[in-house]
PDB file of N, CA and C in Angstrom:
ATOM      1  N   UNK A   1       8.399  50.523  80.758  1.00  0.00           N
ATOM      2  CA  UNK A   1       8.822  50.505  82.142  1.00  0.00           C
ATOM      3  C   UNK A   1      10.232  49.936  82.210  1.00  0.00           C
ATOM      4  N   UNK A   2      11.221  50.735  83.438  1.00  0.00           N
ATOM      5  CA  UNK A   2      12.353  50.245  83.131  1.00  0.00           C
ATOM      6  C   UNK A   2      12.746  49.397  84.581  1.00  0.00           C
ATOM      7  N   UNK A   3      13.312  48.760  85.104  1.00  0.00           N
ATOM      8  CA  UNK A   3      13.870  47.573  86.180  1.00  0.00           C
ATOM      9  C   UNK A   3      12.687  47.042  86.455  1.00  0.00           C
ATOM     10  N   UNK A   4      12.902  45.898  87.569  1.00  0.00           N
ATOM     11  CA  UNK A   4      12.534  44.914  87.762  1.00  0.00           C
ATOM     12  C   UNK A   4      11.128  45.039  87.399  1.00  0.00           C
ATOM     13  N   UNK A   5      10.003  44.131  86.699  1.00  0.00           N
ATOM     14  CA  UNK A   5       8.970  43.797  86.654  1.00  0.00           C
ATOM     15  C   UNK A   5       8.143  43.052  85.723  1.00  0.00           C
ATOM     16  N   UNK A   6       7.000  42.877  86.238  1.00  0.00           N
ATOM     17  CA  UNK A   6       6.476  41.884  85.351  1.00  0.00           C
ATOM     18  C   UNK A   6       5.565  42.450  84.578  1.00  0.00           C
ATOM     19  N   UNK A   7       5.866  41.723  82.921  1.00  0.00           N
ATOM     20  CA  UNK A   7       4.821  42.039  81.882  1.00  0.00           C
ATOM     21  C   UNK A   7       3.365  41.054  82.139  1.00  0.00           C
ATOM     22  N   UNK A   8       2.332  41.681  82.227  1.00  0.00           N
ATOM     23  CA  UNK A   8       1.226  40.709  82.512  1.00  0.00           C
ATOM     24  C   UNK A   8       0.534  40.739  81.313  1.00  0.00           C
ATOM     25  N   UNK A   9       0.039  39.392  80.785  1.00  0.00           N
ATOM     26  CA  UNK A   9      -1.010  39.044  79.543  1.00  0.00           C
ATOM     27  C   UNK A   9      -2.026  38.732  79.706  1.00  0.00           C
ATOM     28  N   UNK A  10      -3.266  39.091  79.191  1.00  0.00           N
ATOM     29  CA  UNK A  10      -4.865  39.033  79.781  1.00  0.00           C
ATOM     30  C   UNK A  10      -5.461  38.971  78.536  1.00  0.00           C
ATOM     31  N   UNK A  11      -6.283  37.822  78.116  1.00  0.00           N
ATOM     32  CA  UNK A  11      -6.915  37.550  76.857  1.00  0.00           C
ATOM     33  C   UNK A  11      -7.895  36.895  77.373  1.00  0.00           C
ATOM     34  N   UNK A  12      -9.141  37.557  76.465  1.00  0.00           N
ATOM     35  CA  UNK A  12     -10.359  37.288  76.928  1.00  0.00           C
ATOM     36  C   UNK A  12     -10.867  36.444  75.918  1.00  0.00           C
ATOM     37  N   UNK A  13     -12.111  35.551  76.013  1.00  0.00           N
ATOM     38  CA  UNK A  13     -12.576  34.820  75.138  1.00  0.00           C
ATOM     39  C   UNK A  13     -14.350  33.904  75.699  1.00  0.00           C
ATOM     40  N   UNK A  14     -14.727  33.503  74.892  1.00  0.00           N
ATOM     41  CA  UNK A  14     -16.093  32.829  74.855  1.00  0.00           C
ATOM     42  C   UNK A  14     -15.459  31.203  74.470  1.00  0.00           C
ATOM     43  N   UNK A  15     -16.656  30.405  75.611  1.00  0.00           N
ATOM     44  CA  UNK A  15     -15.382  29.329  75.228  1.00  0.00           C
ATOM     45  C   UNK A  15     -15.918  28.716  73.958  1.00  0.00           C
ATOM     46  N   UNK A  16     -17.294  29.052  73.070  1.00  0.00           N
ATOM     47  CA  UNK A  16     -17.222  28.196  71.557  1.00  0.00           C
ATOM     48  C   UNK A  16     -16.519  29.490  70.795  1.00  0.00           C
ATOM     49  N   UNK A  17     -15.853  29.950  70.874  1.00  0.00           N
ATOM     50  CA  UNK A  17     -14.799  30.400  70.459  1.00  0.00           C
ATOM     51  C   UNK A  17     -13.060  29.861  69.911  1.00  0.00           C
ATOM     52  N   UNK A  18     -13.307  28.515  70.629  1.00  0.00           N
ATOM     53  CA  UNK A  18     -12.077  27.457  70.672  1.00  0.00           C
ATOM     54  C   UNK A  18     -11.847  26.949  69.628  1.00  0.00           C
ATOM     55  N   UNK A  19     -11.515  26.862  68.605  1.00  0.00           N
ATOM     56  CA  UNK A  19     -11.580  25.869  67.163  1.00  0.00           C
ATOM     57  C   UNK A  19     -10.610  25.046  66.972  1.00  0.00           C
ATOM     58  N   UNK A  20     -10.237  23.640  67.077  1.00  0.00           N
ATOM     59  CA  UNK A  20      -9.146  23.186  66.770  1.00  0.00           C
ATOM     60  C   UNK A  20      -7.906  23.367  67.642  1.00  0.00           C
ATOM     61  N   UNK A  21      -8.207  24.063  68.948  1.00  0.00           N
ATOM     62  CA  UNK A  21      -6.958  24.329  69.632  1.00  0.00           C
ATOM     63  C   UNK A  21      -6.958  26.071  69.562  1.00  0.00           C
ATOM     64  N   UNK A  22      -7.144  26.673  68.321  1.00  0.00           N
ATOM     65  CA  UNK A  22      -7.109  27.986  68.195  1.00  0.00           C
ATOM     66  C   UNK A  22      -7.786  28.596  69.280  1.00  0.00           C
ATOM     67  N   UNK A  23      -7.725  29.855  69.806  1.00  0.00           N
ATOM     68  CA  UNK A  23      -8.875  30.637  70.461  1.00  0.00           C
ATOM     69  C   UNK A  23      -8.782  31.676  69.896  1.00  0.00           C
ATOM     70  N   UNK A  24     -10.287  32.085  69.448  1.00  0.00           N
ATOM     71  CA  UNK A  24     -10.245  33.551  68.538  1.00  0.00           C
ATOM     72  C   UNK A  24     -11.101  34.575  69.848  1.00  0.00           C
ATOM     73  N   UNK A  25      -9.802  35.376  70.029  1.00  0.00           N
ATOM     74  CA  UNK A  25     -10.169  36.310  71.288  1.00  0.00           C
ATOM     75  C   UNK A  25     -11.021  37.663  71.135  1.00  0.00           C
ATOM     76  N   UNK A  26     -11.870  37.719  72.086  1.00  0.00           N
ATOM     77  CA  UNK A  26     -12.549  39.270  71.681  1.00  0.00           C
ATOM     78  C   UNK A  26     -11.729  40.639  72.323  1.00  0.00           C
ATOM     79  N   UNK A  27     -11.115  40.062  73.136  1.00  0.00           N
ATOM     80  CA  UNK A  27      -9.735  40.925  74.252  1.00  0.00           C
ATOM     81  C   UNK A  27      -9.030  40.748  74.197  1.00  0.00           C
ATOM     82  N   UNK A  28      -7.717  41.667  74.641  1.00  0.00           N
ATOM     83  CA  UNK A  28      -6.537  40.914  75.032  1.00  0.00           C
ATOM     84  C   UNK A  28      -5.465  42.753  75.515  1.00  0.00           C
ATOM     85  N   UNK A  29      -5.252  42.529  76.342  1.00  0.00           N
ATOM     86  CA  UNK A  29      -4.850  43.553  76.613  1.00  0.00           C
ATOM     87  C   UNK A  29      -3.475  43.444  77.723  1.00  0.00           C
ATOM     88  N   UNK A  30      -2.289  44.139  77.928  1.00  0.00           N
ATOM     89  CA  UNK A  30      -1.324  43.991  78.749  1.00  0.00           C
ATOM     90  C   UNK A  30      -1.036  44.978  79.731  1.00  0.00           C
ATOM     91  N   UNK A  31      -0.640  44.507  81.203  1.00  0.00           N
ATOM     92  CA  UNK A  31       0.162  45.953  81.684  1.00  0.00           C
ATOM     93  C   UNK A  31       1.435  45.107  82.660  1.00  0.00           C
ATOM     94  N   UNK A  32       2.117  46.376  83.323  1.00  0.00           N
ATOM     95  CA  UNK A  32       3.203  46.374  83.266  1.00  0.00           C
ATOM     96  C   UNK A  32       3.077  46.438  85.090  1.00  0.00           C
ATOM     97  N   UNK A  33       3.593  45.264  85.652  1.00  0.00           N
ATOM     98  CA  UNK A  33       3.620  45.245  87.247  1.00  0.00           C
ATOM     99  C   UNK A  33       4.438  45.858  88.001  1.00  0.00           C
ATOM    100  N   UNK A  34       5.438  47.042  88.338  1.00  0.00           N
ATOM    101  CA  UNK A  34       6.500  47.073  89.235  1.00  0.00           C
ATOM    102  C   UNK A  34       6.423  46.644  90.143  1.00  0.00           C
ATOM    103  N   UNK A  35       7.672  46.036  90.260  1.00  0.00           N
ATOM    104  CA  UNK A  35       8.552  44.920  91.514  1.00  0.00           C
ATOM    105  C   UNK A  35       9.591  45.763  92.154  1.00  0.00           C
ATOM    106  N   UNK A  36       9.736  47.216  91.644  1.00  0.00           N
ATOM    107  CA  UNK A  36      11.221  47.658  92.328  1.00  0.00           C
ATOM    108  C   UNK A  36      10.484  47.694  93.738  1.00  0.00           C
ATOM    109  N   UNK A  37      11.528  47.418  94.666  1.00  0.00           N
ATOM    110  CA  UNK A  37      11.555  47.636  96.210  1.00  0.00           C
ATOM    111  C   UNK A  37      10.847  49.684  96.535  1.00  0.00           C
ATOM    112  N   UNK A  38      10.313  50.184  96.752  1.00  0.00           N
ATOM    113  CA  UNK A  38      10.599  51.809  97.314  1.00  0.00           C
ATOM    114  C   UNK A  38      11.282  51.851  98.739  1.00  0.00           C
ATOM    115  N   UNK A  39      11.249  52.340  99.632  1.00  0.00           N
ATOM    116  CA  UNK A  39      11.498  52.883 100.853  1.00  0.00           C
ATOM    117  C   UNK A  39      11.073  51.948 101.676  1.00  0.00           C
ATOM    118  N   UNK A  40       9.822  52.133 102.224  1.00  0.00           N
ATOM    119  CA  UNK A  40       8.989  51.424 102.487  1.00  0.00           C
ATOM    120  C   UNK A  40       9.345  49.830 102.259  1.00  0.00           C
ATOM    121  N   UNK A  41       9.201  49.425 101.067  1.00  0.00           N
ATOM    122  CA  UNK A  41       9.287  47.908 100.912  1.00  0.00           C
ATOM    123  C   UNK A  41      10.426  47.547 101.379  1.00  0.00           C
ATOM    124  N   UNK A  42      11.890  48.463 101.166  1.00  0.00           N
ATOM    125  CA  UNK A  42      13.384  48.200 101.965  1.00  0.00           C
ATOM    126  C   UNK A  42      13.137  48.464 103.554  1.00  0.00           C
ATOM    127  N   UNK A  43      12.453  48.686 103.768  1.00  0.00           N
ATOM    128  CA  UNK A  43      12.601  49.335 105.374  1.00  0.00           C
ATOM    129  C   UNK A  43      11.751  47.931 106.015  1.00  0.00           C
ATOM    130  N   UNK A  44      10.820  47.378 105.515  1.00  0.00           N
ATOM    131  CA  UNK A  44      10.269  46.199 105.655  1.00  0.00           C
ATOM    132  C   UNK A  44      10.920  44.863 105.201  1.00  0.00           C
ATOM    133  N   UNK A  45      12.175  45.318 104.513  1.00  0.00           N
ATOM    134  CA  UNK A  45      13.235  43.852 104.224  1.00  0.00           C
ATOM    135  C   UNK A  45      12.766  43.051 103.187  1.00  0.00           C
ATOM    136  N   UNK A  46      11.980  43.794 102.383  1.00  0.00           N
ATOM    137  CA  UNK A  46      11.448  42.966 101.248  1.00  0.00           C
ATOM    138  C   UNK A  46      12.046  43.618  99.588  1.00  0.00           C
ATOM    139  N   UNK A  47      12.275  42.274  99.104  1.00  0.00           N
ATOM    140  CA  UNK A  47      13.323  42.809  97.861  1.00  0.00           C
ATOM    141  C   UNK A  47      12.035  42.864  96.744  1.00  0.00           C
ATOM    142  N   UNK A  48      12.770  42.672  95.703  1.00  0.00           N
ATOM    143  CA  UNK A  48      12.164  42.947  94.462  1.00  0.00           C
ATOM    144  C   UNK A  48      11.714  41.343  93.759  1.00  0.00           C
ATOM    145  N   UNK A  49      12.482  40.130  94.468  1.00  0.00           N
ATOM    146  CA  UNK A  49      11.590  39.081  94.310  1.00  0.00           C
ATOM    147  C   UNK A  49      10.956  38.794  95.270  1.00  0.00           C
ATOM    148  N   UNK A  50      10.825  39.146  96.654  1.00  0.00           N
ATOM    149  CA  UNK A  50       9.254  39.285  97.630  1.00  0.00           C
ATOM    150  C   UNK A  50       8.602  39.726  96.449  1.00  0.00           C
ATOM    151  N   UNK A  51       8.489  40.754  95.803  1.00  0.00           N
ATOM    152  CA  UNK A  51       7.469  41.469  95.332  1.00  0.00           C
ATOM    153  C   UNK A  51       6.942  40.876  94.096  1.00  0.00           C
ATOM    154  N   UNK A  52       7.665  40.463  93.237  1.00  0.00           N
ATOM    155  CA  UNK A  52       7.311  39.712  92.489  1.00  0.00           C
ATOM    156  C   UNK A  52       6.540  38.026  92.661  1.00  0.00           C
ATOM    157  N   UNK A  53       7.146  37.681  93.477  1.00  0.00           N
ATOM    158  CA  UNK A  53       6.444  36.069  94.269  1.00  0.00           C
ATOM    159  C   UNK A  53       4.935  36.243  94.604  1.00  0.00           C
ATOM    160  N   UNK A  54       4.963  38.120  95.263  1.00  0.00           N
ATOM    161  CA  UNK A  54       3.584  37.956  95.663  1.00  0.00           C
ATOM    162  C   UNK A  54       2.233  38.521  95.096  1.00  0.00           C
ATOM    163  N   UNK A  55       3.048  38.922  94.206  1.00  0.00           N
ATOM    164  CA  UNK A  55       2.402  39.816  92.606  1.00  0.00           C
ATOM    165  C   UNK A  55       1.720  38.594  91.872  1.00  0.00           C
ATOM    166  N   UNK A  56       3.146  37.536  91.141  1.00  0.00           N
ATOM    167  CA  UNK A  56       2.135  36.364  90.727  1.00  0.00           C
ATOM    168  C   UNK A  56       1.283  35.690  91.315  1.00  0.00           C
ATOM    169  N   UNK A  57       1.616  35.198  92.985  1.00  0.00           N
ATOM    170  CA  UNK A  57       0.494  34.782  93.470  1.00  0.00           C
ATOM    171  C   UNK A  57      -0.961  35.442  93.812  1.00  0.00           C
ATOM    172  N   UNK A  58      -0.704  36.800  93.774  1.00  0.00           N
ATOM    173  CA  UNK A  58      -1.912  37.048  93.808  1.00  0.00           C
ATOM    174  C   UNK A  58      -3.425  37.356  92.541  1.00  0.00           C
ATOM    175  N   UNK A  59      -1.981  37.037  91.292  1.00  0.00           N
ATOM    176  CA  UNK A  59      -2.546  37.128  89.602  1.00  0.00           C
ATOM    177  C   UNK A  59      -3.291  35.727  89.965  1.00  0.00           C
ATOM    178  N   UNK A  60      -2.850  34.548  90.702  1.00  0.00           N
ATOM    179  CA  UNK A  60      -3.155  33.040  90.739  1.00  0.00           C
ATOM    180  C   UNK A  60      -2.343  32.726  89.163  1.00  0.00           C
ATOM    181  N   UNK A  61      -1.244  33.288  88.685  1.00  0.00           N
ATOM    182  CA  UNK A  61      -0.560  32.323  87.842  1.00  0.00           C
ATOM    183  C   UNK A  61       1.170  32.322  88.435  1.00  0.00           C
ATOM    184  N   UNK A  62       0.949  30.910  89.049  1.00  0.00           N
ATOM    185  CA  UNK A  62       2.231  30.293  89.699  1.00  0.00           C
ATOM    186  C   UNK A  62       2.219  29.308  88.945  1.00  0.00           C
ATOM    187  N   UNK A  63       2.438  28.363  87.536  1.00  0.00           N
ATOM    188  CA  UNK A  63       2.764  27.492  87.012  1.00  0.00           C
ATOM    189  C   UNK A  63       3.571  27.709  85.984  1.00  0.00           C
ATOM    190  N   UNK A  64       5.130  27.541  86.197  1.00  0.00           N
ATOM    191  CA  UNK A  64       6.448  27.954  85.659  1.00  0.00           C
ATOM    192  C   UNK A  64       6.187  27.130  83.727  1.00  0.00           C
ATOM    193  N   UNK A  65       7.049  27.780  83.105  1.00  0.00           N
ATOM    194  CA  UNK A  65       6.326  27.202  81.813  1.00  0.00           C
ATOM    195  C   UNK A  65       7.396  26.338  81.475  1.00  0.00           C
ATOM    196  N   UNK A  66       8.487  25.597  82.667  1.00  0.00           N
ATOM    197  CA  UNK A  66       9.155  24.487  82.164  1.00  0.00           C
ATOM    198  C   UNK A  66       9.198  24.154  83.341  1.00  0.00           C
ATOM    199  N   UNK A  67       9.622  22.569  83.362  1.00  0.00           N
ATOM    200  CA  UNK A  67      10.554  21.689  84.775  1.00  0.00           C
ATOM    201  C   UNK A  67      11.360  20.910  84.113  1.00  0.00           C
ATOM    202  N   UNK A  68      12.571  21.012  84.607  1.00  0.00           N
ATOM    203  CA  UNK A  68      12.921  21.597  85.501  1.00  0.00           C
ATOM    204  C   UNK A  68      13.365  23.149  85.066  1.00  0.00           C
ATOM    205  N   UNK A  69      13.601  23.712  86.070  1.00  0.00           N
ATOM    206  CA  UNK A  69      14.138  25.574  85.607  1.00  0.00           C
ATOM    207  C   UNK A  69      14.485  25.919  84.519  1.00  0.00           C
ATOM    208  N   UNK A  70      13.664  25.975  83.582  1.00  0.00           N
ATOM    209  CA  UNK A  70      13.894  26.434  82.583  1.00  0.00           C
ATOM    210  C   UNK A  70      14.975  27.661  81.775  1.00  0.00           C
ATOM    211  N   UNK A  71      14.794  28.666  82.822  1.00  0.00           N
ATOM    212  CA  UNK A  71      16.061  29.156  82.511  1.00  0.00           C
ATOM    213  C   UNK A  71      15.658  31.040  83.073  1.00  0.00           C
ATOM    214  N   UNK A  72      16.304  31.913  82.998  1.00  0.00           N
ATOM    215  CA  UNK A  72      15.839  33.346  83.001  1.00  0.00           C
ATOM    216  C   UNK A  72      14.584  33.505  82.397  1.00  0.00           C
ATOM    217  N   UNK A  73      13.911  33.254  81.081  1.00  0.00           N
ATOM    218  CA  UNK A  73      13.099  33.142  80.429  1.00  0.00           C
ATOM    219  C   UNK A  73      11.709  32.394  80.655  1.00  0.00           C
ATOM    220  N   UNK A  74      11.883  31.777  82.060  1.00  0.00           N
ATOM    221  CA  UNK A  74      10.444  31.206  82.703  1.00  0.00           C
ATOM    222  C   UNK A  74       9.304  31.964  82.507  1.00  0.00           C
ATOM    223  N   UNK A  75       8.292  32.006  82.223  1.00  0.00           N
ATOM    224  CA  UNK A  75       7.270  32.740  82.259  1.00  0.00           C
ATOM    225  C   UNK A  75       5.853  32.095  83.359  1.00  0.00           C
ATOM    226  N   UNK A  76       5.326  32.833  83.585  1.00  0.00           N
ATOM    227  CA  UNK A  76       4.243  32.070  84.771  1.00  0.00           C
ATOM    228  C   UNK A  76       2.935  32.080  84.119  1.00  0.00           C
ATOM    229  N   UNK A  77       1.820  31.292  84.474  1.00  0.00           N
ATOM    230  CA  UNK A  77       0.333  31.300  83.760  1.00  0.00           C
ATOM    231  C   UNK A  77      -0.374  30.550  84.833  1.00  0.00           C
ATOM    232  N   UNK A  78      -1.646  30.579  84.792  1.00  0.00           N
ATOM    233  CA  UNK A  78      -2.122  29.970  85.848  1.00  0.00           C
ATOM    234  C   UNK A  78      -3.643  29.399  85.275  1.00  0.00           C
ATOM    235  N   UNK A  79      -4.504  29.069  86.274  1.00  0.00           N
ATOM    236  CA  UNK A  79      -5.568  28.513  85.378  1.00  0.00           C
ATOM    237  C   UNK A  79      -6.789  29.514  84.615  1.00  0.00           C
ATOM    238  N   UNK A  80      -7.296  28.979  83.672  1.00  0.00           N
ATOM    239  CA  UNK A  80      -8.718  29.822  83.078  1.00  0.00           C
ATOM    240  C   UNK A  80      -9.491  30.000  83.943  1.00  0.00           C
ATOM    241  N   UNK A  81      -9.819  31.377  84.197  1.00  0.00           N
ATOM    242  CA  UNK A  81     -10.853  31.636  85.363  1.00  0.00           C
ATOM    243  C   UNK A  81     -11.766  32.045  83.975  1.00  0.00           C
ATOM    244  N   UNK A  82     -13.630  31.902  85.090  1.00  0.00           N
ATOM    245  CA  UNK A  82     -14.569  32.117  83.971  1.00  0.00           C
ATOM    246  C   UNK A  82     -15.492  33.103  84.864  1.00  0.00           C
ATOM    247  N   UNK A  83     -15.827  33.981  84.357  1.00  0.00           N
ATOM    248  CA  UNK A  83     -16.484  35.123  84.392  1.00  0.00           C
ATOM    249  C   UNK A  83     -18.159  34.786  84.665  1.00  0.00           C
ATOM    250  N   UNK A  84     -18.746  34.473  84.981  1.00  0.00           N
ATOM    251  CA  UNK A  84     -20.306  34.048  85.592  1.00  0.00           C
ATOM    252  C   UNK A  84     -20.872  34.835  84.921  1.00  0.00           C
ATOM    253  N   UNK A  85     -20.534  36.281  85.495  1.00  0.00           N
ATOM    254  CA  UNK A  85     -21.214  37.264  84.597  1.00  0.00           C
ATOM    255  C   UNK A  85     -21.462  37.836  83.395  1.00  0.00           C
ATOM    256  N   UNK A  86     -20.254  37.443  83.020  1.00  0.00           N
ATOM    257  CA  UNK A  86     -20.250  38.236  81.639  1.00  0.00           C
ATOM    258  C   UNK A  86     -19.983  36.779  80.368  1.00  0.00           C
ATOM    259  N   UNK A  87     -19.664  35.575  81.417  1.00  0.00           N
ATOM    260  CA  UNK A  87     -19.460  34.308  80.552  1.00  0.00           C
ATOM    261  C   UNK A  87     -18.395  33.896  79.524  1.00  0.00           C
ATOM    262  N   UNK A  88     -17.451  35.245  79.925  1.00  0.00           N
ATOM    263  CA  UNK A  88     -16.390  34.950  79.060  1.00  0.00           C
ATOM    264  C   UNK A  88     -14.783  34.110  80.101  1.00  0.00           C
ATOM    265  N   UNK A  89     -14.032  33.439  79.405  1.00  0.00           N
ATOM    266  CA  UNK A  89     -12.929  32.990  79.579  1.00  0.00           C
ATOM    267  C   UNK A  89     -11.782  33.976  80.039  1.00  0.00           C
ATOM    268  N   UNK A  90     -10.912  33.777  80.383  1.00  0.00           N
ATOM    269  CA  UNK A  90      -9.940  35.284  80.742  1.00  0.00           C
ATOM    270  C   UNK A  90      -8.466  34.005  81.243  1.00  0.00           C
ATOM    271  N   UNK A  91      -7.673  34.584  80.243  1.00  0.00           N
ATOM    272  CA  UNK A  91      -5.907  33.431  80.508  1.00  0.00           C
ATOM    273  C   UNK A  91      -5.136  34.680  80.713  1.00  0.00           C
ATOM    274  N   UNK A  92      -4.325  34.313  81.713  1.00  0.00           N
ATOM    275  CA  UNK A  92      -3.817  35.235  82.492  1.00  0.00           C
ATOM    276  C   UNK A  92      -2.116  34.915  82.339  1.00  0.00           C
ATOM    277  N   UNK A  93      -0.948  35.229  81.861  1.00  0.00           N
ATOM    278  CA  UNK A  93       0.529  34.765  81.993  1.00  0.00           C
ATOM    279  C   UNK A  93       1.273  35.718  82.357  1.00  0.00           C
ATOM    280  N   UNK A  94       2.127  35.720  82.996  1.00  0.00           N
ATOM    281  CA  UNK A  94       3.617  36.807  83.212  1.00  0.00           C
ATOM    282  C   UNK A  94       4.371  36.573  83.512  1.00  0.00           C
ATOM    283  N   UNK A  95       5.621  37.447  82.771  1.00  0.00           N
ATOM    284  CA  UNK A  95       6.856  37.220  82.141  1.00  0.00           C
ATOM    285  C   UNK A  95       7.484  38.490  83.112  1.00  0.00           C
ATOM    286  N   UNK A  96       8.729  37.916  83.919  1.00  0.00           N
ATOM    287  CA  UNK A  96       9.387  38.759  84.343  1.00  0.00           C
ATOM    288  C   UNK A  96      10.452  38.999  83.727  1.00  0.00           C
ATOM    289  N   UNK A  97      10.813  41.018  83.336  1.00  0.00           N
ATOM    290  CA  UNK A  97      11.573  41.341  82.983  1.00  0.00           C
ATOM    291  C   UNK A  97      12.456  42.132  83.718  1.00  0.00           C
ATOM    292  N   UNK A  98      13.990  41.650  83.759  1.00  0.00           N
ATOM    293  CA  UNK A  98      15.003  42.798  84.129  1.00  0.00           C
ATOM    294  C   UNK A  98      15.448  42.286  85.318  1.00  0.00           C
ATOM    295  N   UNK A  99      15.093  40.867  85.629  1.00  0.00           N
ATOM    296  CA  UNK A  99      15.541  40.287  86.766  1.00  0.00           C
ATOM    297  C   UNK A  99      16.119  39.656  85.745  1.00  0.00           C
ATOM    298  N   UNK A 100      17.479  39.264  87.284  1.00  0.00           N
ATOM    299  CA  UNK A 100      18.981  38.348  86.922  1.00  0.00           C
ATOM    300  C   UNK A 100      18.466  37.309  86.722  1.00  0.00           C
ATOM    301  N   UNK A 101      19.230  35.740  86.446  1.00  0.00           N
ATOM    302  CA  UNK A 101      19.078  34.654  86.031  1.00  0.00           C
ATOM    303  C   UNK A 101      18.801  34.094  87.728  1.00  0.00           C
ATOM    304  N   UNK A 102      19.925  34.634  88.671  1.00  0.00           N
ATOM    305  CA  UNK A 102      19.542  33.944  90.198  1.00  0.00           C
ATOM    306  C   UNK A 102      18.081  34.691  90.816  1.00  0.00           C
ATOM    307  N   UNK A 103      17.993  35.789  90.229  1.00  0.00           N
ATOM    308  CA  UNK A 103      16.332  36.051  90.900  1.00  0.00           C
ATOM    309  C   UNK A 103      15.313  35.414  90.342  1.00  0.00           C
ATOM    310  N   UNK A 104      15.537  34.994  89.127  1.00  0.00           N
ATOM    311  CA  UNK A 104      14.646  34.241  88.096  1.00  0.00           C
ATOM    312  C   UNK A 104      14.275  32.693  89.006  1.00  0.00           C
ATOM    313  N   UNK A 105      15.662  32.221  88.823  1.00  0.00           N
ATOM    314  CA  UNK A 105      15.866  31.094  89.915  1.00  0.00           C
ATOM    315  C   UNK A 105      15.128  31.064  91.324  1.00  0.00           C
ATOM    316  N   UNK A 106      15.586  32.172  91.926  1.00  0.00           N
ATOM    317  CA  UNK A 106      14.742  32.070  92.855  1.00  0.00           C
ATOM    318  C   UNK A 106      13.036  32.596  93.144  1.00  0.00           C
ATOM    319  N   UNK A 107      12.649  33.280  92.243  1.00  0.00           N
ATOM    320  CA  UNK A 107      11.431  33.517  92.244  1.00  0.00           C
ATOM    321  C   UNK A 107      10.838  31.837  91.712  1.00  0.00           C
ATOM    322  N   UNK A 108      11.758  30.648  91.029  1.00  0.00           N
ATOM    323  CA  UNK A 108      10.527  29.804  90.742  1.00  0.00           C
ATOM    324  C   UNK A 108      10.800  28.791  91.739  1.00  0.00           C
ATOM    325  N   UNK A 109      11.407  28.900  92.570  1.00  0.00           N
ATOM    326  CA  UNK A 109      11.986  27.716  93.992  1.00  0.00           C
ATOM    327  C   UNK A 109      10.849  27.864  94.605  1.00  0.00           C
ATOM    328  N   UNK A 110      10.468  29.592  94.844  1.00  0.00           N
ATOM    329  CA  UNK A 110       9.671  29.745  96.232  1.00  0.00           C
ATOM    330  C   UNK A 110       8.291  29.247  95.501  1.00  0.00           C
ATOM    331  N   UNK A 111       8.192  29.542  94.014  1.00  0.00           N
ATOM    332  CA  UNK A 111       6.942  29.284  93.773  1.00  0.00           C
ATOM    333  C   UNK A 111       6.452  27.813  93.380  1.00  0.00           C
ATOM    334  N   UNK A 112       7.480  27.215  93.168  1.00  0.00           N
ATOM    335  CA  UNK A 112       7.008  25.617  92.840  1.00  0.00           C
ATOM    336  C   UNK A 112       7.497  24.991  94.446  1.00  0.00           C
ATOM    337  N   UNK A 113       8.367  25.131  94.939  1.00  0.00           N
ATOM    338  CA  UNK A 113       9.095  24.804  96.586  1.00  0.00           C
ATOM    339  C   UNK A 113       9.956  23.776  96.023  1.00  0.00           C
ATOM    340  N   UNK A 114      10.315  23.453  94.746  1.00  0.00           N
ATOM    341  CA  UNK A 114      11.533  22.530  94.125  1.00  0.00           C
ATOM    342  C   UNK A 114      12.930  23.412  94.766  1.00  0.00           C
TER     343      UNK A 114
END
């Protein structure tokens, strides 16, 4: 995928699966979020970090992987959700690619409110 968006990471696991810190995963699979604005999203005044702000929040991973601003290279993760049903673990992170260093910036203002 090419402009603005986010790579999303999804790894699944059992939690005596954990050894030492390790997690030996039975999943793990990625996809690819677009953030570009269309028609529509410009005609509604929403850019390509609206879209992204509300992409991660709705993954539930808003926790920047440095403080302070780490830099273009922030990546987001959020907490282990657990599956009832099926009893497995699931870690969720994403990495926005193809945004500037000031959209970077500002996608982690709105999301931490620093």
């Amino acid at each position: 995928m090419t402009g603005r968006h986010l790579r999303v990471f999804h790894r699944d696991y059992y939690d005596d699966a954990i050894h030492d810190g390790d997690i030996d995963t039975h999943d793990e699979w990625s996809e690819d979020l677009d953030c570009e604005p269309d028609e529509f999203d410009r005609a509604d005044g929403l850019s390509a970090v609206d879209l992204a702000v509300t992409r991660l929040g709705d993954l539930a991973v808003t926790e920047p992987s440095g403080w302070p601003y780490p830099g273009p290279h922030c990546w987001w993760s959020g907490t282990v959700t657990l599956s009832y049903y099926a009893g497995e673990m699931r870690e969720t992170s994403a990495h926005p690619q193809g945004f500037s260093d000031p959209e970077c910036r500002d996608i982690w203002t709105r999301l931490t409110g620093a």
